[in-house]
C-alpha atoms as a PDB file:
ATOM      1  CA  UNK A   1      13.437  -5.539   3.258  1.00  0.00           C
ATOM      2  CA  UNK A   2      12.478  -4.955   6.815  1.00  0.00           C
ATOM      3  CA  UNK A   3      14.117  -8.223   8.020  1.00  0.00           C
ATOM      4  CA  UNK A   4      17.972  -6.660   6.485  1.00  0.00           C
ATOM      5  CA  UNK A   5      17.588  -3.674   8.535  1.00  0.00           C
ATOM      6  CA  UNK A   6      18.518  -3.294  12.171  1.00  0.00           C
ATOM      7  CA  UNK A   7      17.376  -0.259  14.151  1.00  0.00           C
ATOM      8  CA  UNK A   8      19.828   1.850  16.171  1.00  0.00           C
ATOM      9  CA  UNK A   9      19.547   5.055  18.181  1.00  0.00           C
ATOM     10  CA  UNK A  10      16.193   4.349  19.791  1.00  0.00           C
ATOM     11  CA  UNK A  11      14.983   3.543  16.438  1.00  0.00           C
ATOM     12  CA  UNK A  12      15.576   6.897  15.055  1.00  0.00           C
ATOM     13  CA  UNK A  13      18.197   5.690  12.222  1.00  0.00           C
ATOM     14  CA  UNK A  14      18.511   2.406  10.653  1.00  0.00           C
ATOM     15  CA  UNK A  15      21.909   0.532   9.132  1.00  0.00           C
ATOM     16  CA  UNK A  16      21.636  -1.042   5.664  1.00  0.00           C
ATOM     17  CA  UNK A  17      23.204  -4.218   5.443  1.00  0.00           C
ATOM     18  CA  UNK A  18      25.459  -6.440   2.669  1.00  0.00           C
ATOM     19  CA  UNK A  19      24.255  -6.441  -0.924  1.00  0.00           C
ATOM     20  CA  UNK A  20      25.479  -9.724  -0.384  1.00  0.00           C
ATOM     21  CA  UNK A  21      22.944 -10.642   2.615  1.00  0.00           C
ATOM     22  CA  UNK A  22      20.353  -8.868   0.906  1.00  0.00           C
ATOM     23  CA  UNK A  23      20.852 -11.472  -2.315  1.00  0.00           C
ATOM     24  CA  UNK A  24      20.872 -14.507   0.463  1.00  0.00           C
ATOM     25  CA  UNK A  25      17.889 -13.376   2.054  1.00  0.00           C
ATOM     26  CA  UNK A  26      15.669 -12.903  -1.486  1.00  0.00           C
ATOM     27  CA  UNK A  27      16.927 -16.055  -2.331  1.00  0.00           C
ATOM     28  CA  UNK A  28      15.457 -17.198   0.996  1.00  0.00           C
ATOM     29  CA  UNK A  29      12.437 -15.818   0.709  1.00  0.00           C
ATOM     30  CA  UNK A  30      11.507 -16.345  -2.979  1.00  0.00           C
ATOM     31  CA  UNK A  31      12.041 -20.199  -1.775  1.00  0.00           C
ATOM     32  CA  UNK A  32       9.474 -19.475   0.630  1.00  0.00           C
ATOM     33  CA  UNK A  33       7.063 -17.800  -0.972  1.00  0.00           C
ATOM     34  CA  UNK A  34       6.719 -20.963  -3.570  1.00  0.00           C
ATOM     35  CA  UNK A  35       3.015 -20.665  -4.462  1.00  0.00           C
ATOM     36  CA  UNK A  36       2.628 -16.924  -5.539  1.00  0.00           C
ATOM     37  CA  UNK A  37       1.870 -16.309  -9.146  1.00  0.00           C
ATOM     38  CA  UNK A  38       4.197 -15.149 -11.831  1.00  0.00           C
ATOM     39  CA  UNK A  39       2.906 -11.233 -11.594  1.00  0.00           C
ATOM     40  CA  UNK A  40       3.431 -10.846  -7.652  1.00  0.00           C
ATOM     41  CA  UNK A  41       6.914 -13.045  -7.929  1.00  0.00           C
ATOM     42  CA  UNK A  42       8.143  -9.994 -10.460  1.00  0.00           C
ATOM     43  CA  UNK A  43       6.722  -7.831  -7.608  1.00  0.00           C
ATOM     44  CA  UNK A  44       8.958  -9.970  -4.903  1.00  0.00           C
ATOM     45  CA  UNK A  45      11.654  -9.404  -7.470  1.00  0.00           C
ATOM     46  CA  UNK A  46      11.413  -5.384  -7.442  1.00  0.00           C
ATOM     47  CA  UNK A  47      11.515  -5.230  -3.844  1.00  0.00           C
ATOM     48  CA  UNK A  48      15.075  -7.234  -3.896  1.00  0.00           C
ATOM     49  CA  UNK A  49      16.186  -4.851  -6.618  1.00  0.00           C
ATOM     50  CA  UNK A  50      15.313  -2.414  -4.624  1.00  0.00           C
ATOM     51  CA  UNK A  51      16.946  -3.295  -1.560  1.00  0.00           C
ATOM     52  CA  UNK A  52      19.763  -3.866  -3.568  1.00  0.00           C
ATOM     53  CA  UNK A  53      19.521   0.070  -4.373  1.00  0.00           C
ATOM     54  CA  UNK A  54      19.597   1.569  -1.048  1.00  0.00           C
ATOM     55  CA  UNK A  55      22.869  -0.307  -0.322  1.00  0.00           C
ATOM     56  CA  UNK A  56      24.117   1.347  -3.054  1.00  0.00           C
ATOM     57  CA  UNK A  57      22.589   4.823  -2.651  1.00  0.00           C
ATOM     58  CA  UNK A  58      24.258   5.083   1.350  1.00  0.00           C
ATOM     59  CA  UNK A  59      27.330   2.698   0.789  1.00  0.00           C
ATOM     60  CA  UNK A  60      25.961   0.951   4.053  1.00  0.00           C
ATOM     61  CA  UNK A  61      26.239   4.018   6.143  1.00  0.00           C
ATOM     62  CA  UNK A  62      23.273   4.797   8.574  1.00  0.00           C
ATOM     63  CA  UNK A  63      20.082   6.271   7.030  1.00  0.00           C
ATOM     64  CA  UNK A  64      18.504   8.692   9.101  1.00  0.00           C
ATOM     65  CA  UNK A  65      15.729  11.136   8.723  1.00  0.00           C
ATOM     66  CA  UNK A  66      12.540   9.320   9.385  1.00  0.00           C
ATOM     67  CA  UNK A  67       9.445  11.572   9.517  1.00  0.00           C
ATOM     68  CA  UNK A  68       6.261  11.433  11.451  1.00  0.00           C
ATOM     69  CA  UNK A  69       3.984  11.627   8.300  1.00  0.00           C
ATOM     70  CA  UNK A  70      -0.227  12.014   8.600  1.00  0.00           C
ATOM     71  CA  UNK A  71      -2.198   9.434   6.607  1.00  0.00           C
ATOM     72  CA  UNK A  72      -4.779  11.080   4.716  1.00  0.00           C
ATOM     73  CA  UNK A  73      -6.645   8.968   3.043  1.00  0.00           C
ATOM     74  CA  UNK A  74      -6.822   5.019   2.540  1.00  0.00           C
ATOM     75  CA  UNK A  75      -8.742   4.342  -0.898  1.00  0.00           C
ATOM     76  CA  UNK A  76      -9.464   1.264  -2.196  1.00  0.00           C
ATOM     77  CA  UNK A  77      -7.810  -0.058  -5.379  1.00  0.00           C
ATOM     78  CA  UNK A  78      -8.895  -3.268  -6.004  1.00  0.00           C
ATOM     79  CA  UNK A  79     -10.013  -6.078  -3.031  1.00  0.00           C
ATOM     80  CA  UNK A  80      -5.955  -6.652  -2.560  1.00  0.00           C
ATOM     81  CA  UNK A  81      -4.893  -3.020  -2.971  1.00  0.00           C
ATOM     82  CA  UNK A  82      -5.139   0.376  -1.354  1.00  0.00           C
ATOM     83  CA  UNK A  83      -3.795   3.868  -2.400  1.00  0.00           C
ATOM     84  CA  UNK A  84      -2.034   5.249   0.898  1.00  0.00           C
ATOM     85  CA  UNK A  85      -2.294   9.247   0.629  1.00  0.00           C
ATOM     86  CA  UNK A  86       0.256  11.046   3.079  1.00  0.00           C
ATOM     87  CA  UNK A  87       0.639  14.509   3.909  1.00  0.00           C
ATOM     88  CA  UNK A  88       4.359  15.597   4.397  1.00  0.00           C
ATOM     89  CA  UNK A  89       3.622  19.169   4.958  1.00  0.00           C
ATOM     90  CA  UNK A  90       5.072  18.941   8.589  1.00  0.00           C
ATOM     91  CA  UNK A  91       8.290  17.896   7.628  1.00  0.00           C
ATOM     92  CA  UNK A  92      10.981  20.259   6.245  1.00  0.00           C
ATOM     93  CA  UNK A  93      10.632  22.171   3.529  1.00  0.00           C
ATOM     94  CA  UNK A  94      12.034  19.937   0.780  1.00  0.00           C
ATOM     95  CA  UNK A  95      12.818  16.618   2.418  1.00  0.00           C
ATOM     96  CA  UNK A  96      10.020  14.987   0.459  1.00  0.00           C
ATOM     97  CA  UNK A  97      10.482  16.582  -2.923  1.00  0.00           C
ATOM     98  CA  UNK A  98      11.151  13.197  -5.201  1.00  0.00           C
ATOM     99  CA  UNK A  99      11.529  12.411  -8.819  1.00  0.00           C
ATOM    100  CA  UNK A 100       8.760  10.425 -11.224  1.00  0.00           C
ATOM    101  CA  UNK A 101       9.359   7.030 -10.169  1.00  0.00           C
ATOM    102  CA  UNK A 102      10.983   7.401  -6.740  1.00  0.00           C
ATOM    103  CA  UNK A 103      10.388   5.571  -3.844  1.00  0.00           C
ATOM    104  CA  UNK A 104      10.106   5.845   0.090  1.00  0.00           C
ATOM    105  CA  UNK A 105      10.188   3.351   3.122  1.00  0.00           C
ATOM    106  CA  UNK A 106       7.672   3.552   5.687  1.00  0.00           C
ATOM    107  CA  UNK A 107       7.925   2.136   8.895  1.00  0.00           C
ATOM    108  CA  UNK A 108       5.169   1.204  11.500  1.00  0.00           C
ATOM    109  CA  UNK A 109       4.684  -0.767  14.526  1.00  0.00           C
ATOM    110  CA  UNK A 110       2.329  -3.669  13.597  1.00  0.00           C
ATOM    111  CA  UNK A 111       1.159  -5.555  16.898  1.00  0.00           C
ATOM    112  CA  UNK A 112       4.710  -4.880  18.531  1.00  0.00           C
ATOM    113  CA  UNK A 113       6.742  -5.878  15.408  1.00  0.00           C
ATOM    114  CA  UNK A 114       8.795  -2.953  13.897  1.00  0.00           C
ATOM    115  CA  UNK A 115       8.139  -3.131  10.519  1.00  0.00           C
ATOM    116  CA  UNK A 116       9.720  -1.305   7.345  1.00  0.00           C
ATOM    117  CA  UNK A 117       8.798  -1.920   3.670  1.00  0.00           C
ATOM    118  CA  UNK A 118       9.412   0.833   0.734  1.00  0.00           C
ATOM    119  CA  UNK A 119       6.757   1.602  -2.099  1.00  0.00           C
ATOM    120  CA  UNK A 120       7.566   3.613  -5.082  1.00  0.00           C
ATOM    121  CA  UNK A 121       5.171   6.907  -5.041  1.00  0.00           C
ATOM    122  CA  UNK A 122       2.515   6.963  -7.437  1.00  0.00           C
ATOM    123  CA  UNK A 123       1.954  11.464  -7.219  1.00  0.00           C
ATOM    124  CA  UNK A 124       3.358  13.648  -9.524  1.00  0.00           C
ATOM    125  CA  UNK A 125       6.034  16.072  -7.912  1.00  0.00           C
ATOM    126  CA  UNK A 126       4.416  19.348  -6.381  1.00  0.00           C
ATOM    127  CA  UNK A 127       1.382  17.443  -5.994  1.00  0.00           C
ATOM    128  CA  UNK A 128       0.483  18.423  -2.086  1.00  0.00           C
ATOM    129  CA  UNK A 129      -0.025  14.511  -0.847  1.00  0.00           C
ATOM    130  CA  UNK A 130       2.577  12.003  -1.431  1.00  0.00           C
ATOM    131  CA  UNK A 131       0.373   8.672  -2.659  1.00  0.00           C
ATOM    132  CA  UNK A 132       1.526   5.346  -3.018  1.00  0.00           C
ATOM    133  CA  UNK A 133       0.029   1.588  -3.546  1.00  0.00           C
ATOM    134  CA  UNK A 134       0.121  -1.295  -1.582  1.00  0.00           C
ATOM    135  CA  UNK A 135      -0.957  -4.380  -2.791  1.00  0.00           C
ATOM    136  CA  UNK A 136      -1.642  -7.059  -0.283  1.00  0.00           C
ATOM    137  CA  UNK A 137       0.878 -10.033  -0.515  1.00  0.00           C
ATOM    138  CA  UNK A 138       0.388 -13.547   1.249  1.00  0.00           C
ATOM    139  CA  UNK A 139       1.980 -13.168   4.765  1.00  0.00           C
ATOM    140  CA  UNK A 140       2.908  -9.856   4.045  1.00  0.00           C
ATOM    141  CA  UNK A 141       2.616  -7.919   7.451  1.00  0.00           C
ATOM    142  CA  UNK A 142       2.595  -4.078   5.653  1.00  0.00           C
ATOM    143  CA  UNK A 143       0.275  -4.732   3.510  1.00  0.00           C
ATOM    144  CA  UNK A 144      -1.804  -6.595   5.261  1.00  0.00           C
ATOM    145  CA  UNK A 145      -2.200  -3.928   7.507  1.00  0.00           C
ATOM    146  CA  UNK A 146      -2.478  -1.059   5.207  1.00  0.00           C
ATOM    147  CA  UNK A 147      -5.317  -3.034   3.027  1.00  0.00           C
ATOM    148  CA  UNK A 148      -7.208  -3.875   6.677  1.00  0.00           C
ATOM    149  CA  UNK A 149      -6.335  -1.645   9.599  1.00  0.00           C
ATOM    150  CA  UNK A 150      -4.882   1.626   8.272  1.00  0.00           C
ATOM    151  CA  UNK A 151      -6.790   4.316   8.504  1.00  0.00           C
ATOM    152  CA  UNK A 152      -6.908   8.310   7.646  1.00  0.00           C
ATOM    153  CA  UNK A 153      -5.602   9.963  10.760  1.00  0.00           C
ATOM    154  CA  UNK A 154      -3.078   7.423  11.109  1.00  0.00           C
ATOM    155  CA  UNK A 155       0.929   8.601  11.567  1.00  0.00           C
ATOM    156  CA  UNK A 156       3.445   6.316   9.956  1.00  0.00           C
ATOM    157  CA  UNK A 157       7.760   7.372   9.877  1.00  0.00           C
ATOM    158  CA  UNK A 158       8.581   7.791   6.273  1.00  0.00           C
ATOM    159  CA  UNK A 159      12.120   8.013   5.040  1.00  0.00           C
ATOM    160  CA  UNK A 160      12.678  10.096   2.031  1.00  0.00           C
ATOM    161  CA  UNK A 161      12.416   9.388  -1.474  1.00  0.00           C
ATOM    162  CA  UNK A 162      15.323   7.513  -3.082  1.00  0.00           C
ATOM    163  CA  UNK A 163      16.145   5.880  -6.219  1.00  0.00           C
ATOM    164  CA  UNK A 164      17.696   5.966  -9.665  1.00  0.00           C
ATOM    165  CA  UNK A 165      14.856   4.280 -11.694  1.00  0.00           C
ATOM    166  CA  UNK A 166      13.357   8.366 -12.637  1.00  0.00           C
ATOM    167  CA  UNK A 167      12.763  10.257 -15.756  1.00  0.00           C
ATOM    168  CA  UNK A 168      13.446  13.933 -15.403  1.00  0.00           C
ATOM    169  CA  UNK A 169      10.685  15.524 -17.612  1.00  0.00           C
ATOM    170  CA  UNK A 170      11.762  19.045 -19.262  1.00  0.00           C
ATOM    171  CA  UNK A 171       9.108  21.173 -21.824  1.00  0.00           C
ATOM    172  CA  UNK A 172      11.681  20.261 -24.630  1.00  0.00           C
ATOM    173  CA  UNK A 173      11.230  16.148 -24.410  1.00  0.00           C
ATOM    174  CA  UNK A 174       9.806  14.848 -27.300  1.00  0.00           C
ATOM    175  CA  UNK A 175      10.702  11.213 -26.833  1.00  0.00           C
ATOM    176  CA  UNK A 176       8.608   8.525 -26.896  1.00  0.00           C
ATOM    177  CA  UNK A 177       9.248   6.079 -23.930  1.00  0.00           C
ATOM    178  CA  UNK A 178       8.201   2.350 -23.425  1.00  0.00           C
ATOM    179  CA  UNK A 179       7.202   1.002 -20.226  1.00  0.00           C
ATOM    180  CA  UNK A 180       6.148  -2.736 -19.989  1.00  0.00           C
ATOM    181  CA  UNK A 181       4.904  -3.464 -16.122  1.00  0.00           C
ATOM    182  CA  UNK A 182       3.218  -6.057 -14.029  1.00  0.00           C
ATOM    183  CA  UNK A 183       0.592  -5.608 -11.013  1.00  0.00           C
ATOM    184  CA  UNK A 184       1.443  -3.499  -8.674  1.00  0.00           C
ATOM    185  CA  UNK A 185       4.599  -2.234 -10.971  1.00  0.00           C
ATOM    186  CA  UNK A 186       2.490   0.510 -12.511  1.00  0.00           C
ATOM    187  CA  UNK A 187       3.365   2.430  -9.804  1.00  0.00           C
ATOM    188  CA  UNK A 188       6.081   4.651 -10.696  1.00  0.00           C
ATOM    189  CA  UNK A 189       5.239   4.125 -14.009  1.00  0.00           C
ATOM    190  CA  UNK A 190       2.314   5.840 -13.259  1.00  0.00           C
ATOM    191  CA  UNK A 191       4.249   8.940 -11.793  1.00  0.00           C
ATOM    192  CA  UNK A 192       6.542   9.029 -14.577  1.00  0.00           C
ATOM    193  CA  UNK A 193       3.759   8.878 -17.132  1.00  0.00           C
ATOM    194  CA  UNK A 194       1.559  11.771 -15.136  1.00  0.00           C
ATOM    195  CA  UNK A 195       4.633  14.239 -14.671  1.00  0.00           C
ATOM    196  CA  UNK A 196       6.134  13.737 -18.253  1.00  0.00           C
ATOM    197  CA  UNK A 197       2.996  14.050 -20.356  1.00  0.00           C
ATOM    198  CA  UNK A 198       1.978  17.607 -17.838  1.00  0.00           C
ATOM    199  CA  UNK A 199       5.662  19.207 -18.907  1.00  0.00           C
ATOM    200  CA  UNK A 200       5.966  17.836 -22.271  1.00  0.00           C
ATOM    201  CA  UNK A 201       2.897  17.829 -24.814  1.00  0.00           C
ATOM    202  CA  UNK A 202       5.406  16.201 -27.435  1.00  0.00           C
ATOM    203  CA  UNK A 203       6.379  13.716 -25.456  1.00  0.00           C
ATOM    204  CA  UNK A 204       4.870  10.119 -25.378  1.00  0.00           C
ATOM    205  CA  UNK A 205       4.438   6.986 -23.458  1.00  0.00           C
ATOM    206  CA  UNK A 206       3.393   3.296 -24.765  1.00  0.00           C
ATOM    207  CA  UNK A 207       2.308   1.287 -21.150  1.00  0.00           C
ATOM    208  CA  UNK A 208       2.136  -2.527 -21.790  1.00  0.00           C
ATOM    209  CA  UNK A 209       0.519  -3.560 -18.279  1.00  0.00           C
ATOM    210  CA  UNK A 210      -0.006  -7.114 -17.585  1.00  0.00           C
ATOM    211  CA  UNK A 211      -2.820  -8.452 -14.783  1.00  0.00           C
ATOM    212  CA  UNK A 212      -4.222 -11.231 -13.971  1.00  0.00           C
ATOM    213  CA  UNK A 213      -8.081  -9.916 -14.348  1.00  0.00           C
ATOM    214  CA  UNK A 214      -9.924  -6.517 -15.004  1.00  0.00           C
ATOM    215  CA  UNK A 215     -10.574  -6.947 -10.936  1.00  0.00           C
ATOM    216  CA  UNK A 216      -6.679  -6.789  -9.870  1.00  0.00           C
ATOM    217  CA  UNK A 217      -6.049  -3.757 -12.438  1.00  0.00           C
ATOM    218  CA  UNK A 218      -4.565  -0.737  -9.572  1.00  0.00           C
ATOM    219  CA  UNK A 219      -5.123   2.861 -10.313  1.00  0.00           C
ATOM    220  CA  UNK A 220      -7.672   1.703 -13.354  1.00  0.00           C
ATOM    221  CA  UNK A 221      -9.441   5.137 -13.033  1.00  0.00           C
ATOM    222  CA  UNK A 222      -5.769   7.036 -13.688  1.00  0.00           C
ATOM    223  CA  UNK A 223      -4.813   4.729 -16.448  1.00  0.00           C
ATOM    224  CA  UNK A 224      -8.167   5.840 -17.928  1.00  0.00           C
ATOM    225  CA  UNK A 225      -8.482   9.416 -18.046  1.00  0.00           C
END
């Protein structure tokens, strides 16, 4: 996603390019990334879709907004993932209020490389933190860093949540929703799960999650209780 973005105004904004140069370059870089397995090519996948929805959401119009967010806590996963806790309580009131199964781009300077990639967020809305999991990818300069380097302390420039792909849980739903996710796809399935079961005690959720072993499971413990 990072490599379809070009920075602008001292880095303070960013301009969203071409669905159509967004499709060449996934095309480009599924060729190159040839040898990943099945689970992180639906992963790869996402990420295009997803680029595909911020074109979409600001009609290729600048994005602006970026926020100096505090890292709060880096906690391990699995030995590929991390759970990256943020605090956005010095940003404006309401810039980072989000939907179950939104997602945000972060953006960091990774040995003199600007760098953006966007995760969906794994909290609940109205939790205090804003979480989200990165799951290290071959090459992948992100996640390479936040699964080795990052640390609590840390400052990273978030953009605000975005996306369609929500569930907007009300004390009346009684539906019973399917959600059938790969690796590190739990993730806003995760929120949606957490935030419609709290408001609804009628509604219900059947999660068919697919991994390669017990060891690569993320957010296991949540899944759980």
């Amino acid at each position: 996603l990072s490599k379809m973005l070009s920075a602008q105004g001292g880095g303070q904004s960013m301009r969203w390019t071409t669905a159509k140069q967004i499709a060449t370059w996934s095309a480009n870089e599924g060729q190159a990334e040839a040898n990943v397995d099945p689970i992180e090519r639906i992963r790869l996948e996402e990420l295009a879709r997803v680029a595909q929805m911020h074109v979409e959401e600001v009609g290729g119009l600048e994005v602006s907004g970026a926020q100096g967010v505090v890292v709060t806590a880096v906690t391990p996963l699995t030995e590929e993932a991390v759970a990256v806790s943020l605090d956005p309580s010095s940003a404006p009131e309401g810039v980072f209020q989000h939907l179950p199964g939104q997602h945000l781009t972060i953006r960091a300077m990774i040995d003199g490389e600007d760098v953006r990639r966007s995760y969906s967020i794994s909290s609940v809305p109205g939790d205090e933190r804003l979480q989200v999991g990165v799951k290290r990818l071959p090459g992948g300069a992100f996640s390479t860093f936040a699964v080795t380097r990052l640390r609590a302390g840390d400052t990273l420039e978030v953009i605000p949540p975005v996306g369609d792909f929500t569930v907007d849980p009300n004390p009346a739903d009684a539906s019973h929703r399917v959600a059938i996710v790969a690796g590190s796809g739990i993730t806003p399935v995760l929120s949606q799960v957490a935030a419609t079961l709290q408001t609804s005690p009628s509604a219900r959720w059947t999660v068919v999650f697919g991994n390669r072993d017990a060891g690569s499971i993320m957010f296991l413990d949540e899944l759980e209780g």
